[in-house]
C-alpha atoms as a PDB file:
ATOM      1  CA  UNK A   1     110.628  -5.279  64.762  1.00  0.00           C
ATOM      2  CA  UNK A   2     109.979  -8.022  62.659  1.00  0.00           C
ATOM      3  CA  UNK A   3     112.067 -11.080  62.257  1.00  0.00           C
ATOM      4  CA  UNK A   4     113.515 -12.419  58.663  1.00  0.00           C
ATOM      5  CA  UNK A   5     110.898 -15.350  58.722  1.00  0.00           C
ATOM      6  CA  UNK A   6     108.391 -13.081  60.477  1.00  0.00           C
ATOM      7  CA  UNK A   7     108.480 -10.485  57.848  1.00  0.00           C
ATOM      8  CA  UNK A   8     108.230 -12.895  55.071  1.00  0.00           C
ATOM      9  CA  UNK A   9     105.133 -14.619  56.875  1.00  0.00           C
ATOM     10  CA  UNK A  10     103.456 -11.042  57.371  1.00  0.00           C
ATOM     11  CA  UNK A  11     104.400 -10.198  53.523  1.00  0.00           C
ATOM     12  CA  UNK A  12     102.781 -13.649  52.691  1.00  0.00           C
ATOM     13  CA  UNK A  13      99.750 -13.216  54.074  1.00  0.00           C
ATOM     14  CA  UNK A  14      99.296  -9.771  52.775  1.00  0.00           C
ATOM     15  CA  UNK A  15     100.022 -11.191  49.650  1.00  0.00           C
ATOM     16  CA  UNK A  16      97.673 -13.595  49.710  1.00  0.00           C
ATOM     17  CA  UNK A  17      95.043 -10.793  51.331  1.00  0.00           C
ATOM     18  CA  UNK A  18      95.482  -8.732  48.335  1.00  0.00           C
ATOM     19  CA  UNK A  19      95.145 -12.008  45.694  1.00  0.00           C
ATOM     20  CA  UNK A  20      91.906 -13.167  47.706  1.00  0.00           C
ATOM     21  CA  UNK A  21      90.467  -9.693  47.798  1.00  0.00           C
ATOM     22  CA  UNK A  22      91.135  -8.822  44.131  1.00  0.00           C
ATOM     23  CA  UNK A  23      89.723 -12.237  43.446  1.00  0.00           C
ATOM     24  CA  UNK A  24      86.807 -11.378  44.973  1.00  0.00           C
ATOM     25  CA  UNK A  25      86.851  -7.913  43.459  1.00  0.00           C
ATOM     26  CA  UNK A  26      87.252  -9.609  39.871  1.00  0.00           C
ATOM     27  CA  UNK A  27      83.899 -12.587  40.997  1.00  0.00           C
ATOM     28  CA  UNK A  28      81.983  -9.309  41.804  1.00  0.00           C
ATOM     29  CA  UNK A  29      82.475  -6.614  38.584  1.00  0.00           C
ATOM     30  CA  UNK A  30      82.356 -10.318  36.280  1.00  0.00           C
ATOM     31  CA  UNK A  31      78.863 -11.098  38.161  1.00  0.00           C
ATOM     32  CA  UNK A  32      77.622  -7.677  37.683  1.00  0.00           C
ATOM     33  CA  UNK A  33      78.526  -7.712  34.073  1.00  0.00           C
ATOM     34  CA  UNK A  34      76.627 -10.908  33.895  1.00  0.00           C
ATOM     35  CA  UNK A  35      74.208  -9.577  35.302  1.00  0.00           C
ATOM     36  CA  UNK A  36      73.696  -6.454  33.490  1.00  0.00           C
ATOM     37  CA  UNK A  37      74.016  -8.635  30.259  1.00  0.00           C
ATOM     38  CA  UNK A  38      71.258 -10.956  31.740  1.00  0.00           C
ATOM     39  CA  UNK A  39      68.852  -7.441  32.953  1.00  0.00           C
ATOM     40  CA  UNK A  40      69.827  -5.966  29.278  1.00  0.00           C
ATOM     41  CA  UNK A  41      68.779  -9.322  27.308  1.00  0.00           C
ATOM     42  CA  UNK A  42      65.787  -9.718  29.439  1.00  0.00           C
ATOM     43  CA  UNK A  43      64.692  -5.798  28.658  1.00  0.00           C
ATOM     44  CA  UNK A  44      65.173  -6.206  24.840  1.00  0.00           C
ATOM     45  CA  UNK A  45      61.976  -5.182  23.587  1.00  0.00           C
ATOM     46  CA  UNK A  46      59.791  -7.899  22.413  1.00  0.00           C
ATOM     47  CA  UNK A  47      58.993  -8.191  18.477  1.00  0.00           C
ATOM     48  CA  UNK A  48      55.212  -7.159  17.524  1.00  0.00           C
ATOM     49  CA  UNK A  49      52.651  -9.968  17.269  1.00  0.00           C
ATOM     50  CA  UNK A  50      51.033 -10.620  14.085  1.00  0.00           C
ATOM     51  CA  UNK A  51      47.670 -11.524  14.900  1.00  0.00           C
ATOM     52  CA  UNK A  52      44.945 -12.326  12.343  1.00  0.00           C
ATOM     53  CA  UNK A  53      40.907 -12.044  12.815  1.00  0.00           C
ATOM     54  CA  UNK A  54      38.434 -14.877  11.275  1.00  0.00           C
ATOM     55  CA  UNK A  55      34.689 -15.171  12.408  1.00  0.00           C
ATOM     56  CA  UNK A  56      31.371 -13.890  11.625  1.00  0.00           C
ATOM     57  CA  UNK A  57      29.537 -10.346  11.596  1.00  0.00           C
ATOM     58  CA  UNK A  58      30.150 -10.758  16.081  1.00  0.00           C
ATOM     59  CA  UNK A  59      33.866 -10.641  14.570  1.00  0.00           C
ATOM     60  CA  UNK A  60      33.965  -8.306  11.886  1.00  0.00           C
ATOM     61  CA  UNK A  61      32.123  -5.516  14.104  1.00  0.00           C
ATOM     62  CA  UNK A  62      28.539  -5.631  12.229  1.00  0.00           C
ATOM     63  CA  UNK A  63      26.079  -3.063  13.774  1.00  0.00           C
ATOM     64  CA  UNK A  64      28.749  -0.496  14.499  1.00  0.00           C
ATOM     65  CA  UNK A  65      28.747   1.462  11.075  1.00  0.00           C
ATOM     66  CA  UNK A  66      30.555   2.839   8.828  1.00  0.00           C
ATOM     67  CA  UNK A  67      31.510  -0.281   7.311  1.00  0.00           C
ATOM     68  CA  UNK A  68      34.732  -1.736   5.392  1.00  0.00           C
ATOM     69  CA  UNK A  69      32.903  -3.051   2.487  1.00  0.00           C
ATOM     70  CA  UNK A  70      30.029  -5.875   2.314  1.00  0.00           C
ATOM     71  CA  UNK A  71      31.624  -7.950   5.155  1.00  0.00           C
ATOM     72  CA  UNK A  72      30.150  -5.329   7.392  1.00  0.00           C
ATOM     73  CA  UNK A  73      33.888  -4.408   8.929  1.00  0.00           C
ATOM     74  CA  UNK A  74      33.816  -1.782  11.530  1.00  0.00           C
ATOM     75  CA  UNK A  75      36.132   0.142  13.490  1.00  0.00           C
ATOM     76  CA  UNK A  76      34.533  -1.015  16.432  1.00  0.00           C
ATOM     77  CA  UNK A  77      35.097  -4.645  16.161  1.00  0.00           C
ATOM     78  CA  UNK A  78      37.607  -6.103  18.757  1.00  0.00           C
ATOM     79  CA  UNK A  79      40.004  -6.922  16.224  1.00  0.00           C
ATOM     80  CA  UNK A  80      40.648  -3.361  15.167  1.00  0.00           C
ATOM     81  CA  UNK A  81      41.029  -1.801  18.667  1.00  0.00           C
ATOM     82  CA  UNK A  82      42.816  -4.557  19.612  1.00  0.00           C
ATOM     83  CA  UNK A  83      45.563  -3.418  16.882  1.00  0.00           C
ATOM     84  CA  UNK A  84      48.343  -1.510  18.840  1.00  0.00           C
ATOM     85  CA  UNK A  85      47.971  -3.349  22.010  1.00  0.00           C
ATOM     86  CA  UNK A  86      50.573  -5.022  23.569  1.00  0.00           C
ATOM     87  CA  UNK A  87      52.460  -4.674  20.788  1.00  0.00           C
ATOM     88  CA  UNK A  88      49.713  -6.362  18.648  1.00  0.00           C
ATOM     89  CA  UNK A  89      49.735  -5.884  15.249  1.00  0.00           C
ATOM     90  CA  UNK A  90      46.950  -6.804  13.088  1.00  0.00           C
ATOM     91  CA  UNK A  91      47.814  -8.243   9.860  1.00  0.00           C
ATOM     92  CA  UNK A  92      44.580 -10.252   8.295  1.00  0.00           C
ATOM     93  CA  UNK A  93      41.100  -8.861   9.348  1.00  0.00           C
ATOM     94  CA  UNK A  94      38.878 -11.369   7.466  1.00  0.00           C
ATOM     95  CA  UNK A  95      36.148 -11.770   9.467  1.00  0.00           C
ATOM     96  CA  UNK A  96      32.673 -11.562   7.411  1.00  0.00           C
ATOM     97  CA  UNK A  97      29.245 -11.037   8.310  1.00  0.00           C
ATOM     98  CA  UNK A  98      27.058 -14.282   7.198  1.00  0.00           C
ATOM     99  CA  UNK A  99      30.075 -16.435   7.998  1.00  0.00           C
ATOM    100  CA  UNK A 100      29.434 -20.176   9.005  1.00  0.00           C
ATOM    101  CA  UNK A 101      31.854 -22.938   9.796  1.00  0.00           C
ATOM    102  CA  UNK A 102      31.592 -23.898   6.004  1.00  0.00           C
ATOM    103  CA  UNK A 103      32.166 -20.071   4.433  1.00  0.00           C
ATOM    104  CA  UNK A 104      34.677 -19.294   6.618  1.00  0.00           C
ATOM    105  CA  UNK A 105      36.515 -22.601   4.699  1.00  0.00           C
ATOM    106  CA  UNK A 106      35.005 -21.858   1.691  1.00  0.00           C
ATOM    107  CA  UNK A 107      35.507 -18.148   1.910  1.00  0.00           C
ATOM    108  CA  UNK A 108      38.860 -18.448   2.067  1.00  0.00           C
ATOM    109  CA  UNK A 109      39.537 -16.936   5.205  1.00  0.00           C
ATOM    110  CA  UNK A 110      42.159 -19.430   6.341  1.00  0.00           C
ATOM    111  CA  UNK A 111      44.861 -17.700   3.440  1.00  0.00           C
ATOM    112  CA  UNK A 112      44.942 -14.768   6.143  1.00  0.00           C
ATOM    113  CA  UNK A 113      47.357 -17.641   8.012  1.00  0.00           C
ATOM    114  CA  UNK A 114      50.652 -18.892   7.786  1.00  0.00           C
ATOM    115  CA  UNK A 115      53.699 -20.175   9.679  1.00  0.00           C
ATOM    116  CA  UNK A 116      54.179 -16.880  10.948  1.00  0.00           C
ATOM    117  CA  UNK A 117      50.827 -16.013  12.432  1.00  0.00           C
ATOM    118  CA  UNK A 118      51.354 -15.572  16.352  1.00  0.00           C
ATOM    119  CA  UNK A 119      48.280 -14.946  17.532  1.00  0.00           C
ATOM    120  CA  UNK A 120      44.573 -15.363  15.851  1.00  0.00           C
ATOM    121  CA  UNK A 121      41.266 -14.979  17.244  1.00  0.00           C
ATOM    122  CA  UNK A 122      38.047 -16.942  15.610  1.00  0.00           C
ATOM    123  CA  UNK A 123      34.377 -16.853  16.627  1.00  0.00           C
ATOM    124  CA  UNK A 124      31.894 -18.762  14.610  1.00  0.00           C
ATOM    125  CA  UNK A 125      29.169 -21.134  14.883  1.00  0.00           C
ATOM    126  CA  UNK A 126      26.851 -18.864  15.899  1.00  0.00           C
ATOM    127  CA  UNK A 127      25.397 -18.882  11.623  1.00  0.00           C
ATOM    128  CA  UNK A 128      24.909 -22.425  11.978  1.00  0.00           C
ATOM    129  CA  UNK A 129      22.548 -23.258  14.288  1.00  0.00           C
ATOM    130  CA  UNK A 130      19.783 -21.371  13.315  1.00  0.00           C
ATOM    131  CA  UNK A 131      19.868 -19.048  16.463  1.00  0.00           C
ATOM    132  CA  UNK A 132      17.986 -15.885  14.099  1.00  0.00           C
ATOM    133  CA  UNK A 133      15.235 -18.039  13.614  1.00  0.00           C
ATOM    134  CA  UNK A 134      14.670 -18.725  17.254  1.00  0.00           C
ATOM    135  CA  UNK A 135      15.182 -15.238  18.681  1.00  0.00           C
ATOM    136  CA  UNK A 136      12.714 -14.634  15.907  1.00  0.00           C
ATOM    137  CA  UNK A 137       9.920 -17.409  16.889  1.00  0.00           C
ATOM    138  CA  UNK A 138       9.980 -16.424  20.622  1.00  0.00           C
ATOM    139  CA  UNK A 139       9.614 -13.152  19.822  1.00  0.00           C
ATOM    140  CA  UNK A 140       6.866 -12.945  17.328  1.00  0.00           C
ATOM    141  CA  UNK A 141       5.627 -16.235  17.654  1.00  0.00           C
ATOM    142  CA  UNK A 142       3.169 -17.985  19.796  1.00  0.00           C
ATOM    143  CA  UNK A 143       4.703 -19.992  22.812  1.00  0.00           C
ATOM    144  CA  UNK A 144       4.333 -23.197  20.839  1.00  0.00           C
ATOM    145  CA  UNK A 145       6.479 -21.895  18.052  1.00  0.00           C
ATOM    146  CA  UNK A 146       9.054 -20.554  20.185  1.00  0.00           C
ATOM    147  CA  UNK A 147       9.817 -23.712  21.968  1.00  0.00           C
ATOM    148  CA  UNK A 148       9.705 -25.690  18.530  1.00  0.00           C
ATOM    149  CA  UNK A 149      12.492 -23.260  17.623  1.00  0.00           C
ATOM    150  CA  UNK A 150      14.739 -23.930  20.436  1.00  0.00           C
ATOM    151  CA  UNK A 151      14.699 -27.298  20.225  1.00  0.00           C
ATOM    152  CA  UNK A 152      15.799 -27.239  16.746  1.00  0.00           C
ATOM    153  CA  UNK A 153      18.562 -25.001  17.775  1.00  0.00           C
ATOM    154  CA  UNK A 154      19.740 -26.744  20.679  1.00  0.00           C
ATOM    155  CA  UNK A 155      19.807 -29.942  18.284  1.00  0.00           C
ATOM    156  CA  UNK A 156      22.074 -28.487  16.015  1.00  0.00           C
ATOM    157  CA  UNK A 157      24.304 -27.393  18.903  1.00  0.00           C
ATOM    158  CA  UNK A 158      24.741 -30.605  20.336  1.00  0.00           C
ATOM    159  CA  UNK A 159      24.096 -32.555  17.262  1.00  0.00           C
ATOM    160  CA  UNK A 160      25.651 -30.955  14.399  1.00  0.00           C
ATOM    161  CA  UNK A 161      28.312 -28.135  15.260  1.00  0.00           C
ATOM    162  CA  UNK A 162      30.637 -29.983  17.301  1.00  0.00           C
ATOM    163  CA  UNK A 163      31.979 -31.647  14.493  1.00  0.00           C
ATOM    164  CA  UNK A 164      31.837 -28.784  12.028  1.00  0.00           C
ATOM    165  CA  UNK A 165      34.139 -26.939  14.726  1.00  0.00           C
ATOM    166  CA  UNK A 166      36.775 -29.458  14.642  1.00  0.00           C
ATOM    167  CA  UNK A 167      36.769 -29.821  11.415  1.00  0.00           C
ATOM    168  CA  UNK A 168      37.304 -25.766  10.931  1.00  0.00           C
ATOM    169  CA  UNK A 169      39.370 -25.481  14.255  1.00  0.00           C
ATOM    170  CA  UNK A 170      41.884 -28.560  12.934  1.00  0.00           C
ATOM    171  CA  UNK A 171      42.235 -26.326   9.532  1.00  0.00           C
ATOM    172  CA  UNK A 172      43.447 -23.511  11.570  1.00  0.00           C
ATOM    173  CA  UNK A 173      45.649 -25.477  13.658  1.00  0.00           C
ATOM    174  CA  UNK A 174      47.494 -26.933  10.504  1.00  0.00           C
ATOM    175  CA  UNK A 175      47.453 -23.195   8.814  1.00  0.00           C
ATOM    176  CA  UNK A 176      48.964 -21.720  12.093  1.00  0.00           C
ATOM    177  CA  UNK A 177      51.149 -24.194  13.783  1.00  0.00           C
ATOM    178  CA  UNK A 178      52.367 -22.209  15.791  1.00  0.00           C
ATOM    179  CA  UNK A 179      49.805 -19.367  16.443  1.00  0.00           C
ATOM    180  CA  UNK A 180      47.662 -18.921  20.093  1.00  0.00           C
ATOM    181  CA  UNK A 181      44.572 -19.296  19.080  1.00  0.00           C
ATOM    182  CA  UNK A 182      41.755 -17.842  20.820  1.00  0.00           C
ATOM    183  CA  UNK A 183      37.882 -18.981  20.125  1.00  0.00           C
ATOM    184  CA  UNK A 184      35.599 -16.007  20.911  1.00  0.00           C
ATOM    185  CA  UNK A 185      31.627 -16.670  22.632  1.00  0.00           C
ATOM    186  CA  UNK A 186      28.808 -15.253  22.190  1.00  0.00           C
ATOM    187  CA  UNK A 187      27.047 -13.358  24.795  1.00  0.00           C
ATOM    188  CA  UNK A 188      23.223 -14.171  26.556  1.00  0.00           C
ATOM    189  CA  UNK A 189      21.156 -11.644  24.610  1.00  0.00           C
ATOM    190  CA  UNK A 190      18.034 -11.156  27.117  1.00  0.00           C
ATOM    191  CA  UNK A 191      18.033  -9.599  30.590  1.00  0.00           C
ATOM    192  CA  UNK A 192      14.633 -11.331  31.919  1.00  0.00           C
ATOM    193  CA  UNK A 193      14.452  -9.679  34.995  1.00  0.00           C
ATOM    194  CA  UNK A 194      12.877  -7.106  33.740  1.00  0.00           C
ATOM    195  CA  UNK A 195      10.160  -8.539  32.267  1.00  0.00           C
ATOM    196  CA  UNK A 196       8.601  -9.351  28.887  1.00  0.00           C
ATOM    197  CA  UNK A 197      10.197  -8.105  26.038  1.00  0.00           C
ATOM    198  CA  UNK A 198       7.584  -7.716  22.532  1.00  0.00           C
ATOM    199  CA  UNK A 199       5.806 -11.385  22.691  1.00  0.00           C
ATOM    200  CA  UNK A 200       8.563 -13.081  24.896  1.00  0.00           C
ATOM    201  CA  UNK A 201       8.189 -13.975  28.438  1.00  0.00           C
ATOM    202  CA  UNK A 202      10.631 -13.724  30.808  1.00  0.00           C
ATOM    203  CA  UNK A 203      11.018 -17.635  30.772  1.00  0.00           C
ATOM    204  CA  UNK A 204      11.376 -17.607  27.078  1.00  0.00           C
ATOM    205  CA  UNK A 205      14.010 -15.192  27.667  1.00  0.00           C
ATOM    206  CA  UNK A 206      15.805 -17.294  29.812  1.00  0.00           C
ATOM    207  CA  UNK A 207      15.091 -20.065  27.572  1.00  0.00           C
ATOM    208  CA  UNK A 208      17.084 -18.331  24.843  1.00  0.00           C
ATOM    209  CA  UNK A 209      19.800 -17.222  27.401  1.00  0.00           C
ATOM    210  CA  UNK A 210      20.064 -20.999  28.298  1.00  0.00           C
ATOM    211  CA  UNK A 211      20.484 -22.006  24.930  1.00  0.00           C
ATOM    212  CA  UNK A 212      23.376 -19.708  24.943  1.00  0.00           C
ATOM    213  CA  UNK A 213      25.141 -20.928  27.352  1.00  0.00           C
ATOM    214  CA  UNK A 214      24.593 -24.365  25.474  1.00  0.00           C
ATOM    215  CA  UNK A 215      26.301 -22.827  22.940  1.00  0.00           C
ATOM    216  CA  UNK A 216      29.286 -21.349  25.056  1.00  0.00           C
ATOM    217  CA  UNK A 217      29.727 -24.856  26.334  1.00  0.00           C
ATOM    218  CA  UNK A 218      29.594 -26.674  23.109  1.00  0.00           C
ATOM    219  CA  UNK A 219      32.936 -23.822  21.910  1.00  0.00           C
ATOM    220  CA  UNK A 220      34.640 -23.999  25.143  1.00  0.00           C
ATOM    221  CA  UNK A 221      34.930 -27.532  24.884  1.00  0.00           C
ATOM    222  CA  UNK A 222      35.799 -27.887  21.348  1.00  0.00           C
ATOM    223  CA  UNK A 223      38.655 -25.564  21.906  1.00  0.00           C
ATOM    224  CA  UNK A 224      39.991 -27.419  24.246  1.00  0.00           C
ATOM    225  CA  UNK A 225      40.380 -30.412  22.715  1.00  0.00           C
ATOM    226  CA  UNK A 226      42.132 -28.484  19.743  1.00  0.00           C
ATOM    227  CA  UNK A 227      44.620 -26.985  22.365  1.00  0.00           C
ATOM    228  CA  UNK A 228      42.592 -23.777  22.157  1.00  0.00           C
ATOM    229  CA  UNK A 229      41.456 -20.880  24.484  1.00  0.00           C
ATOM    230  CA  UNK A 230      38.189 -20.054  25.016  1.00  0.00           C
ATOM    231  CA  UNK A 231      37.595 -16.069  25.947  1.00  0.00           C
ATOM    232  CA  UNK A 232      33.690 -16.055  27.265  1.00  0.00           C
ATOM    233  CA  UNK A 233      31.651 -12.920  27.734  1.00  0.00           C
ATOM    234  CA  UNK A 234      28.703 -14.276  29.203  1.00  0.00           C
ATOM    235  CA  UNK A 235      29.647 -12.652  32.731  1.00  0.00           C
ATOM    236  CA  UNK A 236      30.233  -8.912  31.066  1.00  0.00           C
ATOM    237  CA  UNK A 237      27.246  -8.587  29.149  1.00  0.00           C
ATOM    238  CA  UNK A 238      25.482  -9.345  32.227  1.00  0.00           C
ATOM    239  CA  UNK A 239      22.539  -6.990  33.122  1.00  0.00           C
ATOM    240  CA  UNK A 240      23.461  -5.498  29.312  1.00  0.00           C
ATOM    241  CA  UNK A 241      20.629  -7.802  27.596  1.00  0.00           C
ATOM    242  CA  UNK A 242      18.498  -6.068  24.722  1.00  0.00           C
ATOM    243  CA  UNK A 243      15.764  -4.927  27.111  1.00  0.00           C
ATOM    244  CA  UNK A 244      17.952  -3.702  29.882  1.00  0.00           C
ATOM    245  CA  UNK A 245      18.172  -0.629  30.799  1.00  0.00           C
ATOM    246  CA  UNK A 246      21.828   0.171  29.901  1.00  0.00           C
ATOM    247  CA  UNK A 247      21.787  -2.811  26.667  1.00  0.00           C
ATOM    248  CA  UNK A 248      25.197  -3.708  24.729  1.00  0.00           C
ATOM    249  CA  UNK A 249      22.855  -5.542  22.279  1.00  0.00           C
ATOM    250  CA  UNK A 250      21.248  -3.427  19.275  1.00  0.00           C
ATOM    251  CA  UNK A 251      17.177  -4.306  19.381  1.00  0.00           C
ATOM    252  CA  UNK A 252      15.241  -5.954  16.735  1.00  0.00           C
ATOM    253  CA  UNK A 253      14.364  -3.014  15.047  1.00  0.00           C
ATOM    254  CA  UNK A 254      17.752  -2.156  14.073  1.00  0.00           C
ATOM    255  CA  UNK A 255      19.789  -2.358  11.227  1.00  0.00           C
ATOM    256  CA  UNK A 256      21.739  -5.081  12.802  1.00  0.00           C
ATOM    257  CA  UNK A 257      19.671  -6.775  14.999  1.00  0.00           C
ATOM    258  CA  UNK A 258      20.830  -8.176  18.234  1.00  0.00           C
ATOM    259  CA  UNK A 259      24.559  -7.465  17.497  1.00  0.00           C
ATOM    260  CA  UNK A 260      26.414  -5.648  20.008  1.00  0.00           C
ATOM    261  CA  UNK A 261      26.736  -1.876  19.936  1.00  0.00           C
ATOM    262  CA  UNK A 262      29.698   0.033  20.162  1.00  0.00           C
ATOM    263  CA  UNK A 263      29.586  -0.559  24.583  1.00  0.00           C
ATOM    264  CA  UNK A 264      29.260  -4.063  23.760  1.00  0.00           C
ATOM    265  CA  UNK A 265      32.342  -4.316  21.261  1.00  0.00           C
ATOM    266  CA  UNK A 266      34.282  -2.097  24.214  1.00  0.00           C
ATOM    267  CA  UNK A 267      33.401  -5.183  26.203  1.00  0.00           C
ATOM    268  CA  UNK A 268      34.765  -7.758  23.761  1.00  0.00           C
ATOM    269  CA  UNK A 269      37.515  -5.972  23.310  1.00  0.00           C
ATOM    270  CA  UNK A 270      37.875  -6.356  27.102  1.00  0.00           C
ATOM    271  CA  UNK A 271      37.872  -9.403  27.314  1.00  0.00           C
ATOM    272  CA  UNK A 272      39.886 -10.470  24.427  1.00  0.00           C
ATOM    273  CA  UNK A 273      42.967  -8.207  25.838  1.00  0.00           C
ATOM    274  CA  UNK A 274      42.674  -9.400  28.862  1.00  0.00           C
ATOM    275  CA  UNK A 275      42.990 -13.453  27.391  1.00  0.00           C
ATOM    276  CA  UNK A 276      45.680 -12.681  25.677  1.00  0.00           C
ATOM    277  CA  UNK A 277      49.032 -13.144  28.242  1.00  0.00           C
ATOM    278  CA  UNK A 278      51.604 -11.295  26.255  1.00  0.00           C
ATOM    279  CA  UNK A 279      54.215 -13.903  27.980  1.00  0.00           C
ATOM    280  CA  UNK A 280      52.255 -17.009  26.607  1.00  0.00           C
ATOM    281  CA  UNK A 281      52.723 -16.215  23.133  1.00  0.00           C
ATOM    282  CA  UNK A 282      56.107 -16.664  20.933  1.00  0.00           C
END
């Protein structure tokens, strides 16, 4: 038997058992709620992303048809399978065959953004270097001509379009302040390894491919100093050149000459999904 004092001293520290444990009972179910509000907030399903699409025909899909009036706007292009994607939502498609630096101003493709433009994706330049006339030169032309042709291209890379793309990239920065934007490349069109291809050689072929990784170099850096990401395809159109056996690029002889088919827009399409980091935008 217990004592007076005893008993009170036993009932005390029961007491104070039962306070500490429903104290810690209390910490535990308040935590979990926490928690649970936390796990809930944290699953909310994110909002779509309004993405719009500016560039040139490499943008708008030309070479894929049907086409979406005389902007040559395909099904196939990136931006349009890229609509639904991580809960990507197209909004302005306004890329345009033809496009330069200067039409894609004057063209009025920049009303396609606004405040509320999350995401865009832009590739251009490649009108405004003369690259058709080179591809042309090396293959129909003699040697002499060819190389004449790729030094005036590779000029007007260095020379010339770095300044046009700030001046278009800093337009889109102030239209979509606070949009990702992603600048899109353009890929080598020539596989020389397997050998001549109509009156090029397999070092004028690599000639051209080396002026386009000129030009990959001469985007990649102006995105970055606009704060921009650069998605380059050089790597997956490897060993898909025009005169490869499997190609991604349509031939000469085509309606759209050396465009990428519908493979070759799967590949963009690729690689644009796979720059985009669904975390990294708002």
């Amino acid at each position: 038997m217990l004592g007076a004092q005893e008993s009170r001293g036993y009932l005390g520290t029961m007491t104070r058992s039962r306070r500490t444990g429903w104290s810690i009972l209390v910490a535990l179910v308040l935590g979990a709620s926490a928690f649970l509000g936390l796990t809930s907030a944290s699953a909310a399903p994110r909002a779509s992303v309004r993405y719009d699409a500016l560039g040139d025909s490499y943008a708008s899909g030309y070479g894929v048809e049907p086409y979406d009036g005389p902007c040559g706007r395909s099904q196939s292009a990136y931006p349009v399978q890229l609509d639904g994607r991580m809960k990507v939502d197209l909004d302005d498609f306004v890329a345009c065959a033809g496009a330069t630096t200067g039409t894609l101003v004057s063209g009025n493709q920049l009303a396609a953004l606004d405040s509320n433009t999350d995401l865009v994706t832009v590739q251009i330049g490649g009108n405004d270097i003369g690259w058709s006339s080179a591809v042309a030169a090396c293959l129909g032309g003699s040697d002499a001509q060819c190389a004449g042709s790729l030094t005036v291209a590779r000029t007007k890379i260095t020379d010339v379009l770095p300044g046009r793309l700030d001046s278009v990239y800093g337009q889109i920065a102030a239209a979509a302040p606070r949009a990702r934007v992603l600048v899109v490349g353009y890929p080598r069109l020539f596989s020389p390894t397997y050998g001549a291809y109509l009156l090029a050689s397999p070092a004028e072929q690599q000639a051209l491919n080396d002026g386009a990784d000129l030009l990959r170099n001469v985007l990649a850096a102006a995105a970055a100093r606009h704060g921009f990401d650069f998605v380059d395809v050089t790597k997956r159109f490897d060993d898909h050149g025009v005169n490869a056996p499997v190609p991604w690029v349509l031939g000469p002889f085509s309606r759209a000459p050396f465009h990428p088919n519908a493979d070759g827009y799967e590949a963009y399409t690729a690689a644009v999904t796979a720059a985009i980091h669904p975390s990294q935008l708002r």
